[in-house]
C-alpha atoms as a PDB file:
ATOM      1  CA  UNK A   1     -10.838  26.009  18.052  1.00  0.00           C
ATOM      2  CA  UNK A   2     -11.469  24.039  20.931  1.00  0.00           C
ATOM      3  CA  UNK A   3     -13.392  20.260  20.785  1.00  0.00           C
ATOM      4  CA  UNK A   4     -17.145  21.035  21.186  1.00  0.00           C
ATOM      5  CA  UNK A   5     -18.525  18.856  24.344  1.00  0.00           C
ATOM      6  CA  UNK A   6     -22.228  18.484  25.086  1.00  0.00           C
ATOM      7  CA  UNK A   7     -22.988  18.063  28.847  1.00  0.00           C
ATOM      8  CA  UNK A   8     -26.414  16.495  29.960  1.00  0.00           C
ATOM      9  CA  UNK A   9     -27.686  16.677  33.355  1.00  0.00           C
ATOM     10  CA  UNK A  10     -31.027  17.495  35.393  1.00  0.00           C
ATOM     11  CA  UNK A  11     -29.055  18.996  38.342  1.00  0.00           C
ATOM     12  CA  UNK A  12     -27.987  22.298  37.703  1.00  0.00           C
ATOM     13  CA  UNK A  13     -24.859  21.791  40.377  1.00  0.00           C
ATOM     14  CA  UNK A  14     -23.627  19.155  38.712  1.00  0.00           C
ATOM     15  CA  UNK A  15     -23.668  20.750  35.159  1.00  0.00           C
ATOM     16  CA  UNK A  16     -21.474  23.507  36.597  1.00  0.00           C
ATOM     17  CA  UNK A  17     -19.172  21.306  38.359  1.00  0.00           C
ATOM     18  CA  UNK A  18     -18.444  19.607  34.963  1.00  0.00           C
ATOM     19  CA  UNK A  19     -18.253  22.802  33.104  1.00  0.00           C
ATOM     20  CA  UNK A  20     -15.486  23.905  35.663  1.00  0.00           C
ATOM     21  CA  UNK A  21     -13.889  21.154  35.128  1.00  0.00           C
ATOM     22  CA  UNK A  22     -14.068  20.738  31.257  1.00  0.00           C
ATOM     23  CA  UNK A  23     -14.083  24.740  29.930  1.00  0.00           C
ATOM     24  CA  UNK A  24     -10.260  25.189  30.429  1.00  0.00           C
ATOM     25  CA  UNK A  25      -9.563  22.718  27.593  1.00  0.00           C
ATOM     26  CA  UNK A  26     -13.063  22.517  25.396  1.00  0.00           C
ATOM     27  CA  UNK A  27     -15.909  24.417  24.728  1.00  0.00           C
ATOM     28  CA  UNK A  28     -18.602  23.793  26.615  1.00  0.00           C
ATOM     29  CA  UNK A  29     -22.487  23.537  25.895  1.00  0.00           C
ATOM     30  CA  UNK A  30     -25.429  22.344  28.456  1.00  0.00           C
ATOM     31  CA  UNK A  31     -28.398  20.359  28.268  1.00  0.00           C
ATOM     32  CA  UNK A  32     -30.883  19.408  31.199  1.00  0.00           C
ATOM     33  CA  UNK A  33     -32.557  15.907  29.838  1.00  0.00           C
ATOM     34  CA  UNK A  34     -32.106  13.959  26.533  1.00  0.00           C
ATOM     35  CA  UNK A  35     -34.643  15.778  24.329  1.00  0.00           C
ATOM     36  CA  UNK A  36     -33.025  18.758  24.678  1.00  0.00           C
ATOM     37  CA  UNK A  37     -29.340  17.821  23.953  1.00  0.00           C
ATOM     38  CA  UNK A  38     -31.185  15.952  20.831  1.00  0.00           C
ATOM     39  CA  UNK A  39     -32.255  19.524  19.668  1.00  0.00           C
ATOM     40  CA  UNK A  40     -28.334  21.086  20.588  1.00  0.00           C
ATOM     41  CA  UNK A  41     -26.683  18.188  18.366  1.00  0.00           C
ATOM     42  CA  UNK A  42     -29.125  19.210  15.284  1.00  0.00           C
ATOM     43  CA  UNK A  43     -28.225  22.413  15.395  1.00  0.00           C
ATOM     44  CA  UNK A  44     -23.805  21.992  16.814  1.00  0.00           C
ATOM     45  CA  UNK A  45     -21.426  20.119  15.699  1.00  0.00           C
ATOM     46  CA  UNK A  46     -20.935  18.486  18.836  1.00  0.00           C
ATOM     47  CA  UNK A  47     -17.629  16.416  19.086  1.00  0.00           C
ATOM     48  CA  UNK A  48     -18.783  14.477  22.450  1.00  0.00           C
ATOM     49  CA  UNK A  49     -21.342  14.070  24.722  1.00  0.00           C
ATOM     50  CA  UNK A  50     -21.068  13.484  28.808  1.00  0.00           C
ATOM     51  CA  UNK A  51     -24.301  12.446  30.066  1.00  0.00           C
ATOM     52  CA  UNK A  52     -25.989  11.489  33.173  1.00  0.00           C
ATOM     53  CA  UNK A  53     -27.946   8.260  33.063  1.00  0.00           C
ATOM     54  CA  UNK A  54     -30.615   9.385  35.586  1.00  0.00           C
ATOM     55  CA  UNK A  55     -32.645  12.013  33.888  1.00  0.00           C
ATOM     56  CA  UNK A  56     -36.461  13.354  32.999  1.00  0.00           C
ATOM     57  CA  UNK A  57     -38.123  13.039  29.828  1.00  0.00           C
ATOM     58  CA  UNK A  58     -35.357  11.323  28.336  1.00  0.00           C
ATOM     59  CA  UNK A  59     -32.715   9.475  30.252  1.00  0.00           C
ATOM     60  CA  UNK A  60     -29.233   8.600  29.489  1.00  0.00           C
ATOM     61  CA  UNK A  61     -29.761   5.055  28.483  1.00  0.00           C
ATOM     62  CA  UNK A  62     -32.414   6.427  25.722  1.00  0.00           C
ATOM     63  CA  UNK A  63     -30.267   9.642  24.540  1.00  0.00           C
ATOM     64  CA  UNK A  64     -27.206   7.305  23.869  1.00  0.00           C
ATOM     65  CA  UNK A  65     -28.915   4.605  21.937  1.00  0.00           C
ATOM     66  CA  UNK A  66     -30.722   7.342  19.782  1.00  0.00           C
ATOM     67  CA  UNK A  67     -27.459   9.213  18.789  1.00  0.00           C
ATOM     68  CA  UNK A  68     -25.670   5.651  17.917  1.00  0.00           C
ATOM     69  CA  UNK A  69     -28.708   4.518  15.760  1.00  0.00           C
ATOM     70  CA  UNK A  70     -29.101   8.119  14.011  1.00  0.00           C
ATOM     71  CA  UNK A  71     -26.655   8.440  11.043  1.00  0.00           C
ATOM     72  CA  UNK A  72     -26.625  12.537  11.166  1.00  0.00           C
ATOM     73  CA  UNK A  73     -24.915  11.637  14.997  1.00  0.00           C
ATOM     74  CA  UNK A  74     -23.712   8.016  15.569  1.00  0.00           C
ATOM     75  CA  UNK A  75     -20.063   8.913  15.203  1.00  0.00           C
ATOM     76  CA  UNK A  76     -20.118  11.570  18.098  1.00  0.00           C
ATOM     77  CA  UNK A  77     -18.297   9.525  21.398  1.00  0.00           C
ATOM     78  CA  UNK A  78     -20.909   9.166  24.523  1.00  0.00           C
ATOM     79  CA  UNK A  79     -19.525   8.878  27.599  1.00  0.00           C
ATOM     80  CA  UNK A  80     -22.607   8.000  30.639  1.00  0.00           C
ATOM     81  CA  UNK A  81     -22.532   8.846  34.192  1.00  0.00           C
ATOM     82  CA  UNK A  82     -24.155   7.217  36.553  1.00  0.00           C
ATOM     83  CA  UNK A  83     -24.508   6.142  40.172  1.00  0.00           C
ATOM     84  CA  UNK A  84     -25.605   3.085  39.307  1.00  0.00           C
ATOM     85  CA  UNK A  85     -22.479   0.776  39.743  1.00  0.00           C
ATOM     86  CA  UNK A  86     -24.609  -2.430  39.121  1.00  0.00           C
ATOM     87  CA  UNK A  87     -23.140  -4.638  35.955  1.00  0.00           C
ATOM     88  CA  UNK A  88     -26.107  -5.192  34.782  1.00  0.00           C
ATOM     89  CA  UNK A  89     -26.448  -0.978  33.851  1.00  0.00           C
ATOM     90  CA  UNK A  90     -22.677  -0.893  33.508  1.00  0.00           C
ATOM     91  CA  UNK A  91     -23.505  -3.479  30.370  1.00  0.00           C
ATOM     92  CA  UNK A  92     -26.784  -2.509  29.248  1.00  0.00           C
ATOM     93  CA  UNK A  93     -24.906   1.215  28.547  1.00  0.00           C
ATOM     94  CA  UNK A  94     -22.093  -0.217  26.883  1.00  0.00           C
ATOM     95  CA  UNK A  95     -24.406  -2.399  24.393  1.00  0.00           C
ATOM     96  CA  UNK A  96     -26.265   0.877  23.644  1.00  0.00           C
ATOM     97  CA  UNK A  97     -23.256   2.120  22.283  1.00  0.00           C
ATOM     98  CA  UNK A  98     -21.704   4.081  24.935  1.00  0.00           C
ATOM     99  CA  UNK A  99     -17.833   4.698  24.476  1.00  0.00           C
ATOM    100  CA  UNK A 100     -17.206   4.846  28.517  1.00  0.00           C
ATOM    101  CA  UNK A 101     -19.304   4.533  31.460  1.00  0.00           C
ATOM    102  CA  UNK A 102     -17.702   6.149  34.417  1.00  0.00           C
ATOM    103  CA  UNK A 103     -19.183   5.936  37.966  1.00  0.00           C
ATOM    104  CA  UNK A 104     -20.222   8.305  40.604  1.00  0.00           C
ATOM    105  CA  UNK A 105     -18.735   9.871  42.261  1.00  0.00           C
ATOM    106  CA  UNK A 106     -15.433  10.585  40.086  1.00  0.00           C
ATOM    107  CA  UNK A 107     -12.023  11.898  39.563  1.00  0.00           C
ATOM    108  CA  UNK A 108     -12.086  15.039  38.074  1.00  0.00           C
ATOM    109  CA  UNK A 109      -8.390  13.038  36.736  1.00  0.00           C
ATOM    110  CA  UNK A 110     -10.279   9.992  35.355  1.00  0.00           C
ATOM    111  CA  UNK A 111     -13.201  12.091  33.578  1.00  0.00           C
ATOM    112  CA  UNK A 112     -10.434  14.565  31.668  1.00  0.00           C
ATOM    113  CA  UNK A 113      -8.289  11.315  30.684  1.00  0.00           C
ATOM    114  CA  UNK A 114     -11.186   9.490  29.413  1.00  0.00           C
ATOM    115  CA  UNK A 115     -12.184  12.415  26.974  1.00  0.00           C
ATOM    116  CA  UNK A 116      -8.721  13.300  26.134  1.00  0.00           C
ATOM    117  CA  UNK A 117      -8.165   9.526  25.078  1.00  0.00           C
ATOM    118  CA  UNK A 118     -11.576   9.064  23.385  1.00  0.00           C
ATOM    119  CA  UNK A 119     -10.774  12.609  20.772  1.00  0.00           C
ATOM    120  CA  UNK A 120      -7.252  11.524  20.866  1.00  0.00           C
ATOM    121  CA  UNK A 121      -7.878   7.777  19.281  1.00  0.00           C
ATOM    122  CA  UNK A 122     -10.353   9.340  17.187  1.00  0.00           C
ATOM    123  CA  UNK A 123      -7.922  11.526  15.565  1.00  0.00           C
ATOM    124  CA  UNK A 124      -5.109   9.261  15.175  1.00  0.00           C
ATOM    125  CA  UNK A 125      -7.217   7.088  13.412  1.00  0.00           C
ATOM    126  CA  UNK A 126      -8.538   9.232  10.749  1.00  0.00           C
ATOM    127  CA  UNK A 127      -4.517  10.674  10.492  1.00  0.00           C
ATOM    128  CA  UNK A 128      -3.630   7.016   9.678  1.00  0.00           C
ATOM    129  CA  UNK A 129      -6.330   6.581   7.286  1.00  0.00           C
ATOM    130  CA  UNK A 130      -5.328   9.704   5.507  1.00  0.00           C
ATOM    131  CA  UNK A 131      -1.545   8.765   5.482  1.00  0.00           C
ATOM    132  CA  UNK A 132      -1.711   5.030   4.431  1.00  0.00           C
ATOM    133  CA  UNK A 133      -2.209   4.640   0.621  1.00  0.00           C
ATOM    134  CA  UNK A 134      -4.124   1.026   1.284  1.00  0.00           C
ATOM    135  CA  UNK A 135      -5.858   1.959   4.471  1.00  0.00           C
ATOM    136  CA  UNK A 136      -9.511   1.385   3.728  1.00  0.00           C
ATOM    137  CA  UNK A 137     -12.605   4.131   4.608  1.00  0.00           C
ATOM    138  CA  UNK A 138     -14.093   2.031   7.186  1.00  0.00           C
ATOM    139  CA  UNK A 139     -11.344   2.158   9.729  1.00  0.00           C
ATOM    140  CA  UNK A 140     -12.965   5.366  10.476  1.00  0.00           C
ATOM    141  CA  UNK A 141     -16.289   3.932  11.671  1.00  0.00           C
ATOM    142  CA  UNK A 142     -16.777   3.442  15.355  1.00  0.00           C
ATOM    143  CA  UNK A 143     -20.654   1.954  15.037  1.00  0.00           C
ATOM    144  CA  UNK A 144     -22.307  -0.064  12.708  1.00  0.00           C
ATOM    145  CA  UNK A 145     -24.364   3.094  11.442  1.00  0.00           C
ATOM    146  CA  UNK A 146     -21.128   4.584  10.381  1.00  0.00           C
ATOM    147  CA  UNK A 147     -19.464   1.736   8.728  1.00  0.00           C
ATOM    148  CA  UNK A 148     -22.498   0.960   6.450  1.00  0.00           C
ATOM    149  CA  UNK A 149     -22.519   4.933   5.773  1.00  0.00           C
ATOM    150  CA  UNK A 150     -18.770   4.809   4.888  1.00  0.00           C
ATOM    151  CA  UNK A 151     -18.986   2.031   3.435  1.00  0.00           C
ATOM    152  CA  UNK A 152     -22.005   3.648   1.144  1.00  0.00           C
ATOM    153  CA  UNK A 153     -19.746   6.405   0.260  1.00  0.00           C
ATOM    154  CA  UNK A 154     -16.785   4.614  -0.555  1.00  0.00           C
ATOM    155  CA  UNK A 155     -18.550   2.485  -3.293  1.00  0.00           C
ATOM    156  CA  UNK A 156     -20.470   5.539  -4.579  1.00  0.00           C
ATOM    157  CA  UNK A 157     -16.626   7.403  -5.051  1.00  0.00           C
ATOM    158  CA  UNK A 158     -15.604   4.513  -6.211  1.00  0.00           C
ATOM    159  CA  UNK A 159     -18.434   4.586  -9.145  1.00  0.00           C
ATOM    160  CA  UNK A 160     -17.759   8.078 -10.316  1.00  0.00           C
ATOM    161  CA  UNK A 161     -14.167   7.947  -9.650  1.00  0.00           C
ATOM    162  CA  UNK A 162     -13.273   8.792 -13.445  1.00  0.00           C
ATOM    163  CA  UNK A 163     -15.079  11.767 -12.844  1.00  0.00           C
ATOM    164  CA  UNK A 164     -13.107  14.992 -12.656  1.00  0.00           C
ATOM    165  CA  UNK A 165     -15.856  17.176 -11.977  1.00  0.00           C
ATOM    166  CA  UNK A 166     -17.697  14.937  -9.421  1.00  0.00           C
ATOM    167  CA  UNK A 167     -17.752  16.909  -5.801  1.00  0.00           C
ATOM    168  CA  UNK A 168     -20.020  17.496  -2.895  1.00  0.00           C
ATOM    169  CA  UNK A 169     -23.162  18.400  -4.995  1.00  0.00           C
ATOM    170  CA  UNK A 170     -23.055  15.568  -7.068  1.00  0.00           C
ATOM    171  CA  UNK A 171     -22.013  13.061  -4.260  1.00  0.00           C
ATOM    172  CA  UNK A 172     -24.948  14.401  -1.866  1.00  0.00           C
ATOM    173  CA  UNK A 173     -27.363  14.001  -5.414  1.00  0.00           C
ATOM    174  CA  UNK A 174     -26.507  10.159  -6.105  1.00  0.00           C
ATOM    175  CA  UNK A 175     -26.440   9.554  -2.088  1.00  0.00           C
ATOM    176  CA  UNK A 176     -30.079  10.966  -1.827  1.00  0.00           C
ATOM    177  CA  UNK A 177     -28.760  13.107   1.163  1.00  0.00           C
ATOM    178  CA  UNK A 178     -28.780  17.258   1.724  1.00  0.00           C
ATOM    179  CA  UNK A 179     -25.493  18.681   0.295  1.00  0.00           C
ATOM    180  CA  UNK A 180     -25.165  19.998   4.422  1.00  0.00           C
ATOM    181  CA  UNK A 181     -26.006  16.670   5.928  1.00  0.00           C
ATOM    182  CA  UNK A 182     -23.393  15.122   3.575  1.00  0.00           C
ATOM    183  CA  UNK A 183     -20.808  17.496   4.425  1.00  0.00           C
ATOM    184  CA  UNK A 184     -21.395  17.951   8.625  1.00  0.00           C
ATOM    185  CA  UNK A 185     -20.866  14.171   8.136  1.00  0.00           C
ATOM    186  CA  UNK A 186     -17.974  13.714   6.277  1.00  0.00           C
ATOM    187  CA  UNK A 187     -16.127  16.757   8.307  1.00  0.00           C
ATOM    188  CA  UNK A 188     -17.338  14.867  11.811  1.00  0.00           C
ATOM    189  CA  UNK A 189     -15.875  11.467  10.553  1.00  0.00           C
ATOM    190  CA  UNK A 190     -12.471  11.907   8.628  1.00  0.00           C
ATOM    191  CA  UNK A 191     -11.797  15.891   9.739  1.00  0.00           C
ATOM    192  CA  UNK A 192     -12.120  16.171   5.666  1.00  0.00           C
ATOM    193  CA  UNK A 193     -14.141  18.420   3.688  1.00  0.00           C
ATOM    194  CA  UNK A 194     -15.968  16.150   0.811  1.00  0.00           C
ATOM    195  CA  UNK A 195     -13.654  17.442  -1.651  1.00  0.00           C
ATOM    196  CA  UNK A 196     -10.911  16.882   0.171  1.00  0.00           C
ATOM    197  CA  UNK A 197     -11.953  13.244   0.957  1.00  0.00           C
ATOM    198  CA  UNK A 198     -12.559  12.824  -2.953  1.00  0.00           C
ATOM    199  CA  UNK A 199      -9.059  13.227  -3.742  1.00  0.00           C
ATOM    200  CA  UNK A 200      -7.779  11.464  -1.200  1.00  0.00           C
ATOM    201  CA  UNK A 201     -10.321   8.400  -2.218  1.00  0.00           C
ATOM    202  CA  UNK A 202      -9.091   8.986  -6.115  1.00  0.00           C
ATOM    203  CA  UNK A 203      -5.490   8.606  -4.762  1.00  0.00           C
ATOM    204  CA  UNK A 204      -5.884   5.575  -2.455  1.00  0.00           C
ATOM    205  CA  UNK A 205      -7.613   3.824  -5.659  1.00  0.00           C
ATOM    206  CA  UNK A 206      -4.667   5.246  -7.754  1.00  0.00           C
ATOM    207  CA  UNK A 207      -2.124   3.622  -4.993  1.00  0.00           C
ATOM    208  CA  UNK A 208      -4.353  -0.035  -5.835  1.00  0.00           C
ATOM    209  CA  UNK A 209      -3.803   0.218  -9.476  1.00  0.00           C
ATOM    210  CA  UNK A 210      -0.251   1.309  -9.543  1.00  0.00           C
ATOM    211  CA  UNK A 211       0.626  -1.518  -6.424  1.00  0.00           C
ATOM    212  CA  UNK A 212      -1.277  -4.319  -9.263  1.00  0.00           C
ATOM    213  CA  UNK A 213       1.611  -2.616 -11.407  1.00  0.00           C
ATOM    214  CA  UNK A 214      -0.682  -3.585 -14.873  1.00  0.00           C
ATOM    215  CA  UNK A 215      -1.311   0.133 -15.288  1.00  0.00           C
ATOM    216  CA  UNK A 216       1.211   2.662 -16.464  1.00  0.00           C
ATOM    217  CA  UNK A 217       1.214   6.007 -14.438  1.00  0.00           C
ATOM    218  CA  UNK A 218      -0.776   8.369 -17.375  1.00  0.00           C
ATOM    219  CA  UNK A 219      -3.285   5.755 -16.970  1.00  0.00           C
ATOM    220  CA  UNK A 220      -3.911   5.313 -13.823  1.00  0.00           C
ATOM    221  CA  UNK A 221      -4.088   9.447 -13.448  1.00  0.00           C
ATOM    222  CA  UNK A 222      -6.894   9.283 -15.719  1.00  0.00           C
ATOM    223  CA  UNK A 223      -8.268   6.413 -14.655  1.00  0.00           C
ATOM    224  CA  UNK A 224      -9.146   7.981 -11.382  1.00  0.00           C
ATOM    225  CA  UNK A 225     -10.517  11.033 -12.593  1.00  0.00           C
ATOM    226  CA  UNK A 226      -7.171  13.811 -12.734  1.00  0.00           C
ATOM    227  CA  UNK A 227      -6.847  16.361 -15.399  1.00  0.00           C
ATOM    228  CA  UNK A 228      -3.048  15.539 -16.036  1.00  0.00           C
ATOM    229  CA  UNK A 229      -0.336  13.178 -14.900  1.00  0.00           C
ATOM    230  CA  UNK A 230       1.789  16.344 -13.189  1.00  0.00           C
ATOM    231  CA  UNK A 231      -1.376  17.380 -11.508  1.00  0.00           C
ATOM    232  CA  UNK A 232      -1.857  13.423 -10.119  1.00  0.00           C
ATOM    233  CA  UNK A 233       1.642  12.727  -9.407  1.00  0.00           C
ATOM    234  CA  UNK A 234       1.954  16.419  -7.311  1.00  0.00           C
ATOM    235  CA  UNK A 235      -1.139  15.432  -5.191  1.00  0.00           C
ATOM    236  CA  UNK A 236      -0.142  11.735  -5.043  1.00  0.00           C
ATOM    237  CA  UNK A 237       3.386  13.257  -3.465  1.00  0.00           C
ATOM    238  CA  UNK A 238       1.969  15.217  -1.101  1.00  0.00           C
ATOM    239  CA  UNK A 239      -0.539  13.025   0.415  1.00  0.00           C
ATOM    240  CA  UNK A 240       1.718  10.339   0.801  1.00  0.00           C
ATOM    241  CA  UNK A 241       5.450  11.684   0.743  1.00  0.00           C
ATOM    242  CA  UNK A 242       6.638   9.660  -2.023  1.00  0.00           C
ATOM    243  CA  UNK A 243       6.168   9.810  -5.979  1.00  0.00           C
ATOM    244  CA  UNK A 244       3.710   7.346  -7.942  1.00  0.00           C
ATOM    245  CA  UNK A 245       7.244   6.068  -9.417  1.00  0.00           C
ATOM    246  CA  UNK A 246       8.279   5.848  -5.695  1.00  0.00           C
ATOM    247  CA  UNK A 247       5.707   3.740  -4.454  1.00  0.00           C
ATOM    248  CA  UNK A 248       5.374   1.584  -7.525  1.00  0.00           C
ATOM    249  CA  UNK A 249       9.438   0.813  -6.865  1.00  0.00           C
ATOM    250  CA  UNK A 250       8.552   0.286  -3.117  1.00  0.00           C
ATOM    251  CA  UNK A 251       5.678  -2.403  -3.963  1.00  0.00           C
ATOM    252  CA  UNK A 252       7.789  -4.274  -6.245  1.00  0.00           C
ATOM    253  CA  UNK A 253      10.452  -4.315  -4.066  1.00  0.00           C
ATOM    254  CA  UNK A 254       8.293  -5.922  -1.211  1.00  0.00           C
ATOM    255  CA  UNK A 255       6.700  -8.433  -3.310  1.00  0.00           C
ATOM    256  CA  UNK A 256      10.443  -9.808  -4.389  1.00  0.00           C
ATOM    257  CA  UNK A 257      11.594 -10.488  -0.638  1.00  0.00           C
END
C-alpha cells in the first residue's frame, strides 16, 4: 500500500496542484482548514500531513501544534507551507513541532524529496530499533509526547515481561487506553503490531540478561516470559540473525579486547 498523506489547504487550486504532484507515489486525502483534517486523522491512519499555514477556522500554526501535543497523533511528520518567508514564522513553526517548513512558491523537486526523506528516516529508524538487540524503545520517538508514551510502554512490558500470556488486551488494560488506540499507536510508531512489539521487547530484555552473562540460557527464556528454551532461542535467531549462544560468545568476546 502506498504512505497515506493528508493535504490541508483553503484554495481548492492549490490542493489539486499538490495532489498531482503527490498521487503517483502516495495516497492522497484532502482537507480545506485545520478542523477538518483533525476529524480525517481520527478516523485514517494518516502517515503525514502537508499543510498550508494561512487558513480559516484553524490555521496551520494551530493544526500542527495540536497533532504534536495529542498522543493518538504526535508521531505523524508535519510539513507547513507558507508564504510567509519571515524567520520569525519560519521559527515559531518549527518550535510547534513542525518537521519542515518549506516556502512558497516551491519545487515540485524539493516538496517530493522532503517527504521521501521524512518516511524514509522514519523507517530506518524503527528497522534499526528492531535489528539491534540493545537499541532502546525511545529511539523511535520524534516528540516529547511520544517518548514519554514509549517510554510508558516500555516500563509497563518490562513489568509483565514474565508473562507468557500478556498481549494487546492486557497491555491496553494496565495502560488505561482502548485496545484500538493502543494498537493504531503502536503500528504508527514501530510498523509493529503489539504482539509483535512484545516479543521483540521480551527478546531485547533477553539480549540484557544474557550480555550480563549471570543468567544461563533456560533462564533467561523463562525469565522473559517464553514457553520453552527452543521456542526462545528460534525467535531470538530470527530477530537478530545469531543464536542466544552466539551473541553471548560475541559479548564476551568484546568485553576481553
Amino acid at each position: 500500500m502506498l504512505p497515506l498523506i493528508l493535504l490541508v489547504d483553503d484554495e481548492e487550486e492549490i490542493l489539486n496542484f499538490l495532489e498531482r504532484i503527490l498521487n503517483s507515489r502516495y495516497t492522497i486525502l484532502k482537507a480545506t482548514n485545520g478542523k477538518e483534517a483533525l476529524n480525517i486523522l481520527e478516523a485514517e491512519a494518516v502517515q503525514l500531513v502537508v499543510s498550508d499555514v494561512m487558513m480559516p477556522e484553524m490555521d496551520g500554526f494551530e493544526l500542527c501544534r495540536t497533532i504534536k501535543s495529542t498522543l493518538d497523533h504526535s508521531h505523524v511528520p508535519v510539513i507547513l507551507l507558507t508564504a510567509k518567508n519571515t524567520i520569525q514564522a519560519k521559527v515559531e513553526g518549527l518550535e510547534l513541532g513542525a518537521d519542515a517548513y518549506i516556502e512558497k512558491p516551491f519545487s515540485k523537486e524539493h516538496l517530493l524529496a522532503q517527504i521521501s526523506s521524512l518516511l524514509k528516516n522514519r523507517n530506518m529508524v524503527r528497522e534499526f530499533f528492531a535489528i539491534s538487540p540493545l537499541v532502546h524503545i525511545k529511539t523511535m520517538a520524534h516528540t516529547r509526547s511520544d517518548e514519554k508514551f514509549l517510554s510508558t510502554l516500555h516500563n509497563t512490558i518490562m513489568k509483565n515481561i514474565d508473562d507468557p500470556d500478556l498481549d494487546v488486551e492486557k497491555l491496553a488494560k494496565i495502560m488505561t487506553m482502548s485496545r484500538i488506540t493502543l494498537y493504531r499507536k503502536i503500528k504508527a510508531l514501530s510498523d509493529l503490531s503489539p504482539i509483535e512489539l512484545i516479543n521483540i521487547s521480551r527478546l531485547k530484555r533477553a539480549a540484557e540478561l544474557l550480555a550480563g552473562g549471570e543468567h544461563r540460557i533456560y533462564e533467561v527464556s523463562d525469565m522473559v516470559g517464553f514457553s520453552s528454551q527452543s521456542n526462545f532461542a528460534r525467535n531470538f535467531q530470527k530477530q537478530f540473525n545469531m543464536t542466544p549462544t552466539e551473541y553471548m560468545n560475541s559479548r564476551q568476546q568484546e568485553q576481553q579486547r
